[in-house]
PDB file of N, CA and C in Angstrom:
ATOM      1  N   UNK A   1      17.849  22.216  -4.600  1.00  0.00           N
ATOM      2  CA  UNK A   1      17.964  20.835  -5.033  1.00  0.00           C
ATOM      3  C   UNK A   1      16.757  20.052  -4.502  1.00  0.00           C
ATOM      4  N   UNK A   2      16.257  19.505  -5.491  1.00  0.00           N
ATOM      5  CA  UNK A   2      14.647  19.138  -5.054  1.00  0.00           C
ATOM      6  C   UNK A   2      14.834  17.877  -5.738  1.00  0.00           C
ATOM      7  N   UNK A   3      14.518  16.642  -4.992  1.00  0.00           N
ATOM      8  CA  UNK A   3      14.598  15.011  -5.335  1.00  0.00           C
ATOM      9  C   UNK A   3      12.746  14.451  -4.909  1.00  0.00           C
ATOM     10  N   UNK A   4      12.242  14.158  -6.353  1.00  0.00           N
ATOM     11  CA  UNK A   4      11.050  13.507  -5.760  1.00  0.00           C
ATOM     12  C   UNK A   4      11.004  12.267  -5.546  1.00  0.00           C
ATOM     13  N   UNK A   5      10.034  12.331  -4.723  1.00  0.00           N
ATOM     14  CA  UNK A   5      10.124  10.854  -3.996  1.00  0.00           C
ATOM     15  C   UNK A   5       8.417  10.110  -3.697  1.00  0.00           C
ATOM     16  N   UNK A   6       8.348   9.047  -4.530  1.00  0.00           N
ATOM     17  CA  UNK A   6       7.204   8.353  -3.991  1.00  0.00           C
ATOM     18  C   UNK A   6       7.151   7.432  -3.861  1.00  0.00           C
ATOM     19  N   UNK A   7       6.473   6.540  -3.279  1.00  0.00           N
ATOM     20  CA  UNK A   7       6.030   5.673  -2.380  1.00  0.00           C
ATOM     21  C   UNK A   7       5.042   4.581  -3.806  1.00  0.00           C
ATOM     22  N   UNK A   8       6.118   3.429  -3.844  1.00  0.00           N
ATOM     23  CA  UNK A   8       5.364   2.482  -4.424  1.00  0.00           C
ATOM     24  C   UNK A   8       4.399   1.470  -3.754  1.00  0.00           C
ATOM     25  N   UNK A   9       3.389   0.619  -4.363  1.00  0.00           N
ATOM     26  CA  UNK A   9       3.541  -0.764  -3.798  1.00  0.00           C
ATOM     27  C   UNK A   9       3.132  -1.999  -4.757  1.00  0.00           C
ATOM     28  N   UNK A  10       3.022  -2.701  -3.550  1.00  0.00           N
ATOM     29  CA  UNK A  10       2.704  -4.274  -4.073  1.00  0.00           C
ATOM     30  C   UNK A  10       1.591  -4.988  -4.031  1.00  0.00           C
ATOM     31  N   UNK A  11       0.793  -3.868  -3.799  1.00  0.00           N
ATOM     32  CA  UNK A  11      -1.023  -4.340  -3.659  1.00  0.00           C
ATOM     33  C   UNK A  11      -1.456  -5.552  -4.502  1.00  0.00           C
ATOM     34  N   UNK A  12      -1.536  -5.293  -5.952  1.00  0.00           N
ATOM     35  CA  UNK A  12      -2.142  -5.635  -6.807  1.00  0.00           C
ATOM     36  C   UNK A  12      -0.889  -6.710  -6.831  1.00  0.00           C
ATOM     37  N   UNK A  13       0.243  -6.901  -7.019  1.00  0.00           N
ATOM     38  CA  UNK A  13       0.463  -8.496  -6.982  1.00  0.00           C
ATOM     39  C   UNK A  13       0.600  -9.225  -5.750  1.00  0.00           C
ATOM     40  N   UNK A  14       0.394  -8.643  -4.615  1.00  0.00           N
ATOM     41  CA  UNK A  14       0.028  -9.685  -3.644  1.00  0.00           C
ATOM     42  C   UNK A  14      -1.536 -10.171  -3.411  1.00  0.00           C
ATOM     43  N   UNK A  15      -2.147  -9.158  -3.837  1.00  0.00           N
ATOM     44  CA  UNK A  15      -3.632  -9.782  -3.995  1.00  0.00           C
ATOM     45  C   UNK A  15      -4.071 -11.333  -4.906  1.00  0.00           C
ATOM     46  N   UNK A  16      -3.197 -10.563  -5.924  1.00  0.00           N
ATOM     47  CA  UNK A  16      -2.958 -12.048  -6.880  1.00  0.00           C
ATOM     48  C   UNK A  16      -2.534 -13.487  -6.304  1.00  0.00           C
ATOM     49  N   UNK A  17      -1.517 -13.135  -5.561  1.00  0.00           N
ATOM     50  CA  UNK A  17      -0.988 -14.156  -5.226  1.00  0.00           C
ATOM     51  C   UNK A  17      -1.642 -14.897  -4.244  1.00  0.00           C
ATOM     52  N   UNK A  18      -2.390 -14.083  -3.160  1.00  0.00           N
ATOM     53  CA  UNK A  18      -3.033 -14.517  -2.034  1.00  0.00           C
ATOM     54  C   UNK A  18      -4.974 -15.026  -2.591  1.00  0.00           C
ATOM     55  N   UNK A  19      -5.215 -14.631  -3.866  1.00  0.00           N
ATOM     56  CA  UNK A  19      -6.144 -14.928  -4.774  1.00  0.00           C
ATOM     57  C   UNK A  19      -7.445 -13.878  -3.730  1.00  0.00           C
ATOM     58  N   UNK A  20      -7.093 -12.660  -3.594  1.00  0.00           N
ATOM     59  CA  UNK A  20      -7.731 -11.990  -3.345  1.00  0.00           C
ATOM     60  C   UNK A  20      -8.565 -10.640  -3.561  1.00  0.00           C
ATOM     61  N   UNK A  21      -9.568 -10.446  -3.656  1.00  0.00           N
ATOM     62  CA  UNK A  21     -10.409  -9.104  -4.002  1.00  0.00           C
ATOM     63  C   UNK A  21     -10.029  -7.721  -3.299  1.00  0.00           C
ATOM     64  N   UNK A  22      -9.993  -6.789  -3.810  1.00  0.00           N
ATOM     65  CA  UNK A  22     -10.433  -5.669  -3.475  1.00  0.00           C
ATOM     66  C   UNK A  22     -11.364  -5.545  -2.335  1.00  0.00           C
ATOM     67  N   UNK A  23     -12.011  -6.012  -2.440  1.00  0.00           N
ATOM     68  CA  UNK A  23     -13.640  -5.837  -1.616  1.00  0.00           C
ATOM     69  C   UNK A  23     -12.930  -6.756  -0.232  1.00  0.00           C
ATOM     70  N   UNK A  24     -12.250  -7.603  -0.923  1.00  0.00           N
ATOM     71  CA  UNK A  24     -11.845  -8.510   0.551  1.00  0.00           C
ATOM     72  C   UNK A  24     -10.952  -7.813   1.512  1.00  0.00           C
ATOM     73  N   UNK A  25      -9.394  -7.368   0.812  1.00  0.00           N
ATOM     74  CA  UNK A  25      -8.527  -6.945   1.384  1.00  0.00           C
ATOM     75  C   UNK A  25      -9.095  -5.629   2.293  1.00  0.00           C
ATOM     76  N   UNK A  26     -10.521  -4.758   1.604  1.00  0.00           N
ATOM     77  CA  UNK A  26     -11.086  -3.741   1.699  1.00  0.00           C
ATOM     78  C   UNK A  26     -11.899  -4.174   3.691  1.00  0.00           C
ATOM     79  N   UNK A  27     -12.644  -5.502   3.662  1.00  0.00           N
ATOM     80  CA  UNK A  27     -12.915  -5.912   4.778  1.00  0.00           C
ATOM     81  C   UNK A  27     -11.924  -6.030   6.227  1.00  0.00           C
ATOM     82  N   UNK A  28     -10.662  -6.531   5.385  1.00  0.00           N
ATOM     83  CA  UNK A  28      -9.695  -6.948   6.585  1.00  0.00           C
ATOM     84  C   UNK A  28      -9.172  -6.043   7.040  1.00  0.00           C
ATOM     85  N   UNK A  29      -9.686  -4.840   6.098  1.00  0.00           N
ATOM     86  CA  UNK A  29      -8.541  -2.977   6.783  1.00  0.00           C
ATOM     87  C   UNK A  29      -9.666  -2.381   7.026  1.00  0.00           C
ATOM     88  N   UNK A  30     -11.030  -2.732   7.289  1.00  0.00           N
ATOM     89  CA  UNK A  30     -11.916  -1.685   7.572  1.00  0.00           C
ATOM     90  C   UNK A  30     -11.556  -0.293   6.493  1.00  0.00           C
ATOM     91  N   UNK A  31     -11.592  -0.675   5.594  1.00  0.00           N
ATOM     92  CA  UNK A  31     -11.517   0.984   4.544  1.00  0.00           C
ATOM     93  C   UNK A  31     -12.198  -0.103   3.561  1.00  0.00           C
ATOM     94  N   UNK A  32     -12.974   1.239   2.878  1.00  0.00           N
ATOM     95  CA  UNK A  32     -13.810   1.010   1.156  1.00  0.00           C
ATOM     96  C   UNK A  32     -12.796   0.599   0.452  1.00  0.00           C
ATOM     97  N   UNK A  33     -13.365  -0.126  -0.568  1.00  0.00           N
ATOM     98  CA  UNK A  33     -12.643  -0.744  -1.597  1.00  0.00           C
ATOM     99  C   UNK A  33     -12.299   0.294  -2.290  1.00  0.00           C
ATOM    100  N   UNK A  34     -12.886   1.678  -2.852  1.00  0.00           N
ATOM    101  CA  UNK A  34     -12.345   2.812  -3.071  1.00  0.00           C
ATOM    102  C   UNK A  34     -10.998   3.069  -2.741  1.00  0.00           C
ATOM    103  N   UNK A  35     -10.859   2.894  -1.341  1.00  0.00           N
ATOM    104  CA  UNK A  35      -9.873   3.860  -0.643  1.00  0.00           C
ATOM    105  C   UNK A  35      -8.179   2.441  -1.539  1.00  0.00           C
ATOM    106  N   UNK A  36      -9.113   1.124  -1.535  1.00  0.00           N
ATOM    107  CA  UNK A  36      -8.023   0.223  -1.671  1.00  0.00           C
ATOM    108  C   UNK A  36      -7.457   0.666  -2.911  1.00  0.00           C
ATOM    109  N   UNK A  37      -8.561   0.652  -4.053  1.00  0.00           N
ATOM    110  CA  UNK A  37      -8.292   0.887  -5.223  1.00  0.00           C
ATOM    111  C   UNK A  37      -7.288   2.125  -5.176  1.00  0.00           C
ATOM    112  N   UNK A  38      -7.753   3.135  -4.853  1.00  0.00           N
ATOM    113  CA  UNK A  38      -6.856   4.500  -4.962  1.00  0.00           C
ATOM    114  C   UNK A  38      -5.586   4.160  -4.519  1.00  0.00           C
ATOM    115  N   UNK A  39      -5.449   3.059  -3.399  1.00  0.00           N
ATOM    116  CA  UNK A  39      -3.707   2.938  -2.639  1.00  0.00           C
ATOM    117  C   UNK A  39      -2.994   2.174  -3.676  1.00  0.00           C
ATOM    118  N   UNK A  40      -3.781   1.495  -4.412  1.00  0.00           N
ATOM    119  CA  UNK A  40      -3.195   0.469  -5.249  1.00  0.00           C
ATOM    120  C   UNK A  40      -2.716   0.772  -6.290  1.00  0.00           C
ATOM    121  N   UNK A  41      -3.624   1.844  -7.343  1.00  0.00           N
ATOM    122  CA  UNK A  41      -3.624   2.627  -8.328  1.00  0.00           C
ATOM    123  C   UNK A  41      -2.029   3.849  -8.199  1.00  0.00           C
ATOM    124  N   UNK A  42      -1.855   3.737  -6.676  1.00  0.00           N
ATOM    125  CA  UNK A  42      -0.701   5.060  -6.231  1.00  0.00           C
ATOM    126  C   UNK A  42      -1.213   6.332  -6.478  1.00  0.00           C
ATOM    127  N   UNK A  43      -3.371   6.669  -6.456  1.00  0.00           N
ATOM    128  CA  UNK A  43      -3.304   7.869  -6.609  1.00  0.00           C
ATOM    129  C   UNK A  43      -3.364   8.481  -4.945  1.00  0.00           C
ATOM    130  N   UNK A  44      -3.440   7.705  -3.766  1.00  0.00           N
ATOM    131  CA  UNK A  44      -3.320   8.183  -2.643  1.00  0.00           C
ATOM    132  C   UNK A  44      -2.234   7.421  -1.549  1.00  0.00           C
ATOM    133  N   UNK A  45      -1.975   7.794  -0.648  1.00  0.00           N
ATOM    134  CA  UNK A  45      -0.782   6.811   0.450  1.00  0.00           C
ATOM    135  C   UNK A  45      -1.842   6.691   1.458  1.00  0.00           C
ATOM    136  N   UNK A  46      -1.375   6.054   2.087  1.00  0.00           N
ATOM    137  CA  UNK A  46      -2.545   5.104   2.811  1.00  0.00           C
ATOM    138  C   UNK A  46      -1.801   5.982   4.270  1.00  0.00           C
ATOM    139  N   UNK A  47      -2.291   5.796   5.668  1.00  0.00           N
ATOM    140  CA  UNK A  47      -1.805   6.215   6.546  1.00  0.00           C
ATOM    141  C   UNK A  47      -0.772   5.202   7.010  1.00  0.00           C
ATOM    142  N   UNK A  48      -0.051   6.051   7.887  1.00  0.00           N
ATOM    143  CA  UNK A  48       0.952   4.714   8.662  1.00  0.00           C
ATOM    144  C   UNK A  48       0.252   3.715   9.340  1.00  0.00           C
ATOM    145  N   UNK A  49      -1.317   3.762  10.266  1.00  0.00           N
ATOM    146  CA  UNK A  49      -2.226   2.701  10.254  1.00  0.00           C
ATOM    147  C   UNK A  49      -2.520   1.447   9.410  1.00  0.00           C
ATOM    148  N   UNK A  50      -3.154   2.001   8.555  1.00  0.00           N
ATOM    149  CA  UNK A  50      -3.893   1.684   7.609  1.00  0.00           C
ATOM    150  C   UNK A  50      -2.440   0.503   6.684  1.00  0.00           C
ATOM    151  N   UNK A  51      -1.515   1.094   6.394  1.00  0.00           N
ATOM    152  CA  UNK A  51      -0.263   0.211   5.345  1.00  0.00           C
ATOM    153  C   UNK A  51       0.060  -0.379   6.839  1.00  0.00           C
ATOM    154  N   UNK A  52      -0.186  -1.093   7.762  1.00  0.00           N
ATOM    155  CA  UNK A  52       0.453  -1.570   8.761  1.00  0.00           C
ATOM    156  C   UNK A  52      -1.129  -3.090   8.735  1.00  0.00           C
ATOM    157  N   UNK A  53      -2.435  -2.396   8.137  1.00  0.00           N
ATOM    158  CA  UNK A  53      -3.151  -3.312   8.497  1.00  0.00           C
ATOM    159  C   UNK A  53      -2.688  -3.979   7.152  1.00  0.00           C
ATOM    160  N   UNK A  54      -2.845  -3.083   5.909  1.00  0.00           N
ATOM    161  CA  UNK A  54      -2.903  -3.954   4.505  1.00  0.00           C
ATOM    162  C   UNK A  54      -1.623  -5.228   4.623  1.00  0.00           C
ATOM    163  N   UNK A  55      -0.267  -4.509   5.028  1.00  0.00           N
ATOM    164  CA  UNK A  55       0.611  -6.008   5.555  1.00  0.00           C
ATOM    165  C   UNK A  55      -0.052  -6.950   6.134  1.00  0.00           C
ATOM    166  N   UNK A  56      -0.515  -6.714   7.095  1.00  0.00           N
ATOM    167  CA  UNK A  56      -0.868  -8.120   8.452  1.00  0.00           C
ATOM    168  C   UNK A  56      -1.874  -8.888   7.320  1.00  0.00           C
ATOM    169  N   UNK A  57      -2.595  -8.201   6.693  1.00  0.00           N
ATOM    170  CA  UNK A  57      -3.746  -8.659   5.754  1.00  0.00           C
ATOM    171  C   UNK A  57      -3.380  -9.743   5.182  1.00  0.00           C
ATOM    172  N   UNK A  58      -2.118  -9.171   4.312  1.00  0.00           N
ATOM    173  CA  UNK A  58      -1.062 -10.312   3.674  1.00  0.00           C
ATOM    174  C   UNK A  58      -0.334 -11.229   4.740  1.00  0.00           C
ATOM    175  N   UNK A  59      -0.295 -10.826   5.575  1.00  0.00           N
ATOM    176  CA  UNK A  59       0.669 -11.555   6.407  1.00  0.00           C
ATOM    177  C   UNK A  59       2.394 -11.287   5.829  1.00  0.00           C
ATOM    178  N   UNK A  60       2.534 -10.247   5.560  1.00  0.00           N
ATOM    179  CA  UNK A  60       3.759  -9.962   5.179  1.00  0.00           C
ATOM    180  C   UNK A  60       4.323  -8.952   5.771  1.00  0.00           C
ATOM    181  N   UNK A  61       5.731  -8.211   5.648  1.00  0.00           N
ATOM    182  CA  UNK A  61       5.869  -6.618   6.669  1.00  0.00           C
ATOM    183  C   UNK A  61       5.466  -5.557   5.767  1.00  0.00           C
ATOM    184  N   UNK A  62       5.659  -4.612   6.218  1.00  0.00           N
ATOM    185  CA  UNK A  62       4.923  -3.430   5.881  1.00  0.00           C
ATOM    186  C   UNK A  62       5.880  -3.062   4.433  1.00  0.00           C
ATOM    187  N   UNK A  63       7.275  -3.618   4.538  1.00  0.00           N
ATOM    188  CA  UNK A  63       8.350  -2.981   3.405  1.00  0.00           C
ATOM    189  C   UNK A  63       8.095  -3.672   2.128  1.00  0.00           C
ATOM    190  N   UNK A  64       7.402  -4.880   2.745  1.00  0.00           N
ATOM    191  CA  UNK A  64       6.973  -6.015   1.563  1.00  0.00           C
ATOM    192  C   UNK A  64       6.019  -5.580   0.580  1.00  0.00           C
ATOM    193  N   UNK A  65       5.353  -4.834   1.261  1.00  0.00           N
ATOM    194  CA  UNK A  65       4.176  -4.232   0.322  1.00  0.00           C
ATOM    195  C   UNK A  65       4.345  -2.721   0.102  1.00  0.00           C
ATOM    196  N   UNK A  66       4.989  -2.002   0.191  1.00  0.00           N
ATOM    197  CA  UNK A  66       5.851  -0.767   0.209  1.00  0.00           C
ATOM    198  C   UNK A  66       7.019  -0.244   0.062  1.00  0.00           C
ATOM    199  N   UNK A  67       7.127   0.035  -1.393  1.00  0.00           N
ATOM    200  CA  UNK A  67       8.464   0.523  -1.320  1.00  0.00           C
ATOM    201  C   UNK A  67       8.966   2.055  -1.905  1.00  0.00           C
ATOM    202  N   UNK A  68      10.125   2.942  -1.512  1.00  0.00           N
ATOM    203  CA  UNK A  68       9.994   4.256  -1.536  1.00  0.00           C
ATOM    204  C   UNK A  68      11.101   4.313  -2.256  1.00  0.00           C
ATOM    205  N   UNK A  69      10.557   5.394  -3.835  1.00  0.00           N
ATOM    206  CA  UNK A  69      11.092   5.714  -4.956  1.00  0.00           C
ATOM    207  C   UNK A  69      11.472   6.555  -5.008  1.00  0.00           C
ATOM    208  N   UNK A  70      12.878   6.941  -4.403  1.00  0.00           N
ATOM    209  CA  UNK A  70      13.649   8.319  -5.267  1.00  0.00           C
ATOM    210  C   UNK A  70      14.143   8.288  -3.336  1.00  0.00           C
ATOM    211  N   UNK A  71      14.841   9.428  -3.286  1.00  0.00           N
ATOM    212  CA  UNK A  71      15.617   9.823  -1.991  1.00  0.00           C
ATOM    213  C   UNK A  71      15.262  11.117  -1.207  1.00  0.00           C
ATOM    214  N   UNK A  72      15.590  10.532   0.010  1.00  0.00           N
ATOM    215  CA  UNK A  72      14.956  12.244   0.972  1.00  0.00           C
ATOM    216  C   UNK A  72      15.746  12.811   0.628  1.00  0.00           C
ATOM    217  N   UNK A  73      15.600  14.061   1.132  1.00  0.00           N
ATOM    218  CA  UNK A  73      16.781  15.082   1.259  1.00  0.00           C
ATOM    219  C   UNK A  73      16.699  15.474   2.508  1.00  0.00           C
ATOM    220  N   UNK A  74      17.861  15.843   3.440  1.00  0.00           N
ATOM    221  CA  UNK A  74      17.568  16.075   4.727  1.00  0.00           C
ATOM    222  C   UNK A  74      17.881  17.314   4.690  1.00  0.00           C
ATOM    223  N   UNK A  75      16.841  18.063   5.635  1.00  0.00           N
ATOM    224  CA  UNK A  75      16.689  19.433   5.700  1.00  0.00           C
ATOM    225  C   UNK A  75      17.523  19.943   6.425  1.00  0.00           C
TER     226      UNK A  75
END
């Protein structure tokens, strides 16, 4: 029994909201705008670091901008 599970977020409409760039949010986490784009896009997960700076960035918590799609399974 195999449940997938990934990891959404809220990049791209809190950027909006906070009227902010790529390139900017990219400054306040020390990572390339690359790396932002890819977290944003959902083709990579960011580290537990890294989604701890993109919150503070926003000034929001980490769940605010992250949320996890589908269920564990415990081993």
């Amino acid at each position: 029994m195999s449940t997938t599970v990934a990891l959404k977020n809220n990049i791209r409409r809190l950027r909006f909201e906070k009227n902010m760039t790529q390139e900017e949010l990219a400054l306040r986490t020390s990572v390339s705008r690359q790396t932002i784009m890819s977290i944003e896009r959902g083709q990579t997960n960011p580290s537990v670091l890294l989604a701890y700076k993109i919150a503070a960035a926003f000034d929001v918590s980490v769940t605010a901008v992250f949320d996890m799609e589908g269920e564990l399974v415990p081993v």
